[in-house]
Protein backbone atom coordinates (compact mmCIF):
# COMPACT_ATOMS: atom_id res chain seq x y z
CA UNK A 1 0.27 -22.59 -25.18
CA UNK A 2 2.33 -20.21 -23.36
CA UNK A 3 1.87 -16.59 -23.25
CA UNK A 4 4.93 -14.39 -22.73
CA UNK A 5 4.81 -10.49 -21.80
CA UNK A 6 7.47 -7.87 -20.71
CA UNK A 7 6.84 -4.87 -19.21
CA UNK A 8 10.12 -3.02 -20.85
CA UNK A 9 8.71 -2.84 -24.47
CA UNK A 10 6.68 0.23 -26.27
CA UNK A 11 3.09 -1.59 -25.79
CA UNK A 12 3.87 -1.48 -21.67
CA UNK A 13 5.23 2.10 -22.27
CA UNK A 14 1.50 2.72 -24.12
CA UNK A 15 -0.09 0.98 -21.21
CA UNK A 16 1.33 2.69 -18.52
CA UNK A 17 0.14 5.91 -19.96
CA UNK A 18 -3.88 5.03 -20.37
CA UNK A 19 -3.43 3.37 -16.61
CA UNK A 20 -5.55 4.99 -14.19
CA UNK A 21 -3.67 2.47 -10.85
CA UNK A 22 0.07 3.42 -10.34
CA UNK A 23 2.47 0.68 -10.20
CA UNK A 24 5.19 -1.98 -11.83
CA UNK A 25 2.65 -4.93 -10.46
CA UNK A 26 -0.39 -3.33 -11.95
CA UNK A 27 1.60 -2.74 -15.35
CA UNK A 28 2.17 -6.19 -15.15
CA UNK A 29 -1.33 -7.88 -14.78
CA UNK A 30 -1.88 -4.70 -17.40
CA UNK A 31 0.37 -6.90 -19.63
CA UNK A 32 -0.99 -10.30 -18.76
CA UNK A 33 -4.28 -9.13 -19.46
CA UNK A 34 -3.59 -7.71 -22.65
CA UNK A 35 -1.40 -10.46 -23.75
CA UNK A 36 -4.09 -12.84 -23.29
CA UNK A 37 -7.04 -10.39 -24.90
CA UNK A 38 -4.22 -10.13 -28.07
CA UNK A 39 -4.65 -13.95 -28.18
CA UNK A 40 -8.24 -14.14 -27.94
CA UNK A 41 -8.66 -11.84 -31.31
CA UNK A 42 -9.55 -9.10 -29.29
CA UNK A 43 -8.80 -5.99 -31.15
CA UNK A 44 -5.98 -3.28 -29.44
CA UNK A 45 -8.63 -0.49 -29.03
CA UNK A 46 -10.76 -3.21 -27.43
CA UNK A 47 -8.00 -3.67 -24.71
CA UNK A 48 -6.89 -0.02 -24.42
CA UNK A 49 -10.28 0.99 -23.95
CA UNK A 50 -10.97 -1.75 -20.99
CA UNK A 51 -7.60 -1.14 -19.34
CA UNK A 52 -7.96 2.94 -19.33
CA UNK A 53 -10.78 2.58 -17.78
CA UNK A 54 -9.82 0.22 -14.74
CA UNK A 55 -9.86 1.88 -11.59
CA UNK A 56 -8.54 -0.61 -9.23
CA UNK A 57 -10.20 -2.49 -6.78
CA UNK A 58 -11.50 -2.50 -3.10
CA UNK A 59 -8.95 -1.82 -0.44
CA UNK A 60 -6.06 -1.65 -3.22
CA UNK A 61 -4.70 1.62 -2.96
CA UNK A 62 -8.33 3.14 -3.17
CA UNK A 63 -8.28 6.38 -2.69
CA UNK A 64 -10.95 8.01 0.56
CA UNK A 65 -11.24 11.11 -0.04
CA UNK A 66 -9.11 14.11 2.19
CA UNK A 67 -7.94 14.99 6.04
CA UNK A 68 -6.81 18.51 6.21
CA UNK A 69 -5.69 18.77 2.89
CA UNK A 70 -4.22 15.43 2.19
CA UNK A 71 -4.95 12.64 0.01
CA UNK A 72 -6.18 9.50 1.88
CA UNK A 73 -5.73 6.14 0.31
CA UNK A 74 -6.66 2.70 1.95
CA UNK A 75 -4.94 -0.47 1.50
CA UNK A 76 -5.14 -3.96 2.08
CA UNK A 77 -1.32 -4.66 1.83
CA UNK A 78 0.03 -6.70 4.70
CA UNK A 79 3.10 -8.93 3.28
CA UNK A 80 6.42 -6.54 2.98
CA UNK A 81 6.65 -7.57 -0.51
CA UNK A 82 2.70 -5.55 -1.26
CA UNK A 83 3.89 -3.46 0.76
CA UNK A 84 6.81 -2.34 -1.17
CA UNK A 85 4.87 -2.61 -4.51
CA UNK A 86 2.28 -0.38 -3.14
CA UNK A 87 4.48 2.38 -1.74
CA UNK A 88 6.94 2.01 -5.02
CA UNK A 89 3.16 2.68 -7.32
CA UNK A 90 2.67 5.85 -4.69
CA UNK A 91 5.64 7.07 -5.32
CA UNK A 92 6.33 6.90 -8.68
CA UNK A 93 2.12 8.67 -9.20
CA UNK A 94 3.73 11.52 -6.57
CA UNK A 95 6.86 11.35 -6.82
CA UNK A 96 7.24 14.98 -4.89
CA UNK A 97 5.00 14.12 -2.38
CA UNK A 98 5.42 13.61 1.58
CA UNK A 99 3.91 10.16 1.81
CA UNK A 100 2.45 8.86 5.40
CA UNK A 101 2.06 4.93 5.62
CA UNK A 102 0.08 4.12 9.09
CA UNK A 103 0.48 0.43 9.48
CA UNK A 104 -0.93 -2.36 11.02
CA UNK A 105 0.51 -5.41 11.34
CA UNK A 106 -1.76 -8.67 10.83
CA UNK A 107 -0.78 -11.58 12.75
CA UNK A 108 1.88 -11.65 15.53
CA UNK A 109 3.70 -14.87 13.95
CA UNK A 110 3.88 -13.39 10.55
CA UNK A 111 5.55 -10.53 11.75
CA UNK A 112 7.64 -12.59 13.98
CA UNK A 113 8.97 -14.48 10.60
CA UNK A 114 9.39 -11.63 8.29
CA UNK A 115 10.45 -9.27 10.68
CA UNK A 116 13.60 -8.42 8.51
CA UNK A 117 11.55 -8.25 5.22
CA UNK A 118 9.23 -5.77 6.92
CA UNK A 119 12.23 -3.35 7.69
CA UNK A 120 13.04 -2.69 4.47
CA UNK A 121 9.52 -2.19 3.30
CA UNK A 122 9.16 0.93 3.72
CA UNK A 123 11.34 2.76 1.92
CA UNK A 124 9.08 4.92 -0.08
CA UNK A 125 7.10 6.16 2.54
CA UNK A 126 8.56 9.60 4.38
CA UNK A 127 6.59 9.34 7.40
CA UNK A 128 5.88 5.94 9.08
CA UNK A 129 3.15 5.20 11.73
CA UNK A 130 2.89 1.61 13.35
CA UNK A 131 -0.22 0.46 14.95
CA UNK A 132 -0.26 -2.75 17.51
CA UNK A 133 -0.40 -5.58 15.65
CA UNK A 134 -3.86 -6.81 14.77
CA UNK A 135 -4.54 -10.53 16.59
CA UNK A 136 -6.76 -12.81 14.26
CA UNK A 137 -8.88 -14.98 16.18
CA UNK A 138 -7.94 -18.73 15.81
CA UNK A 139 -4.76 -17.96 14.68
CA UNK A 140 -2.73 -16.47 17.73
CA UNK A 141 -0.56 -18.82 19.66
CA UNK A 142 2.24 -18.29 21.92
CA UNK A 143 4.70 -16.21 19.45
CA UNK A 144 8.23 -17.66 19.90
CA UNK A 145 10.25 -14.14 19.79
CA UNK A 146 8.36 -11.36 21.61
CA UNK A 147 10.80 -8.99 21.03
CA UNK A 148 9.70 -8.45 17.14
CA UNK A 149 6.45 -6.81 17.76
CA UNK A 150 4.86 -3.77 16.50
CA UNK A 151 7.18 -1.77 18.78
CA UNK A 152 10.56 -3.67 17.84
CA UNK A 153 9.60 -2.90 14.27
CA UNK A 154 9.31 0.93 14.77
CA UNK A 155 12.45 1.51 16.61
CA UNK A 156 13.96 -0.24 14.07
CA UNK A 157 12.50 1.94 10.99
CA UNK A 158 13.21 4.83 13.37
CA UNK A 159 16.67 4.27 12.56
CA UNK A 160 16.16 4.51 8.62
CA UNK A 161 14.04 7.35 9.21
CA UNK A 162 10.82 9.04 10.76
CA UNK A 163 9.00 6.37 12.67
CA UNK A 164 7.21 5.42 16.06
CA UNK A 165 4.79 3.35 17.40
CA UNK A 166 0.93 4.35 17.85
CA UNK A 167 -1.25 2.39 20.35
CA UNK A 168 -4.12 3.10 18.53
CA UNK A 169 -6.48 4.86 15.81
CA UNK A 170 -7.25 7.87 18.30
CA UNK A 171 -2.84 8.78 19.03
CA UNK A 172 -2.83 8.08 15.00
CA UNK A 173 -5.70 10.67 14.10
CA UNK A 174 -4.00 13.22 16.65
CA UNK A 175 -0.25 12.41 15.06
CA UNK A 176 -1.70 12.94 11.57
CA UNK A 177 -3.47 15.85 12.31
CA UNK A 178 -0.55 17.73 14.30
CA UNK A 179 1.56 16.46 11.42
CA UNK A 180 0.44 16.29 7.58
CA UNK A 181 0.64 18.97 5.21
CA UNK A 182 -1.88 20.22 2.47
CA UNK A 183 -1.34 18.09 -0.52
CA UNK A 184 0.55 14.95 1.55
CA UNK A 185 -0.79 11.30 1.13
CA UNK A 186 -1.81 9.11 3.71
CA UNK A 187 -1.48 5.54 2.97
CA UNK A 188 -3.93 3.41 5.51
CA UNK A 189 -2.57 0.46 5.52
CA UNK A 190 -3.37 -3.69 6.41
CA UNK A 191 -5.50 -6.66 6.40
CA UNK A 192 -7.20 -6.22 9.82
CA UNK A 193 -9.44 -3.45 10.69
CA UNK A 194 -7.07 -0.53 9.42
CA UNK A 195 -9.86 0.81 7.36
CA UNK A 196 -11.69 2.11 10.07
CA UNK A 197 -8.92 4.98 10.37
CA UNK A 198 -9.34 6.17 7.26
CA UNK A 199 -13.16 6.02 6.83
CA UNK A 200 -12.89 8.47 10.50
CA UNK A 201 -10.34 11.10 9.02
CA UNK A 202 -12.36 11.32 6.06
CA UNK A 203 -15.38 12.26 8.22
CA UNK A 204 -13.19 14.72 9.84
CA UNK A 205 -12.12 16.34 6.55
């Protein structure tokens, strides 16, 4: 049998209030779950009561803890379309807020292909950092197009708005430090070693 949800009806509107993890893709495996617990007998309290009480999971949009007054979140997004559905979730939970992505790519040949999809990726974030891309060992081969590194996708976010290029976690902790505000949000976010920057501004405080 075939189960069948949509996220546009007044059990998704209940959902997305007792959801602790922001988000149209985590209302949606909200909606899968609960569609499935429905058919298994389980009663609705049941399901509201396991749902409201998911927190997420590791490296998916977890939250740190705080750098100089701003809320740092970690990330293992690395595709432009998680990307997008993570910054879209951060927006719509602070909607007011100045939101910081810091990004590192993963894999110079994925980049290479979805260079275009990255660009428009970002569009929820305000400010947007981009660290050199991280190599994965077995994987890198002689990229094709050298031109759409981490530096040729910078300049061109720089032209939809704030954007540059950071070498490296040390120019990332000074340009965060020089430039976030009490009460912004710092997205950390990738699938190579990324989390290291945010475990060292939390230290930092």
């Amino acid at each position: 049998k075939v189960l069948r949800y949509r996220t546009d009806t007044p059990r998704a509107d209940t959902l997305k209030k007792l959801l602790k993890v922001p988000g149209k893709h985590n209302l949606s495996n909200a909606m899968a779950c609960d569609t499935l617990g429905g058919a298994l007998g389980i009663r609705e309290h049941m399901r509201d009561r396991a749902l409201a009480s998911f927190k997420g999971t590791w490296r998916r949009f977890e939250f740190k803890g705080t750098f100089r007054g701003a809320r740092v979140y970690d990330d293992y997004a690395h595709h432009p379309t998680e990307i997008r559905a993570t910054l879209a979730g951060a927006r719509e939970l602070f909607p007011h807020r100045h939101i910081w992505c810091v990004f590192q790519p993963h894999h110079r040949e994925r980049l290479r292909l979805l260079f275009n999809e990255f660009i428009s990726a970002f569009a929820d974030a305000n400010s947007v950092l981009i660290l050199e891309t991280y190599k994965v060992m077995g994987r890198e081969g002689r990229v094709k197009n050298l031109r759409r590194d981490a530096r040729a996708l910078a300049k061109r976010l720089k032209e939809r708005g704030e954007a540059r290029y950071i070498a490296n976690y040390r120019a990332a902790a000074r340009q965060l430090k020089n430039g976030v505000g009490r009460g912004d949000i710092i997205i950390c976010m990738g699938a190579g070693d990324i989390w290291k920057l945010s475990q060292a501004l939390c230290r930092r405080g």
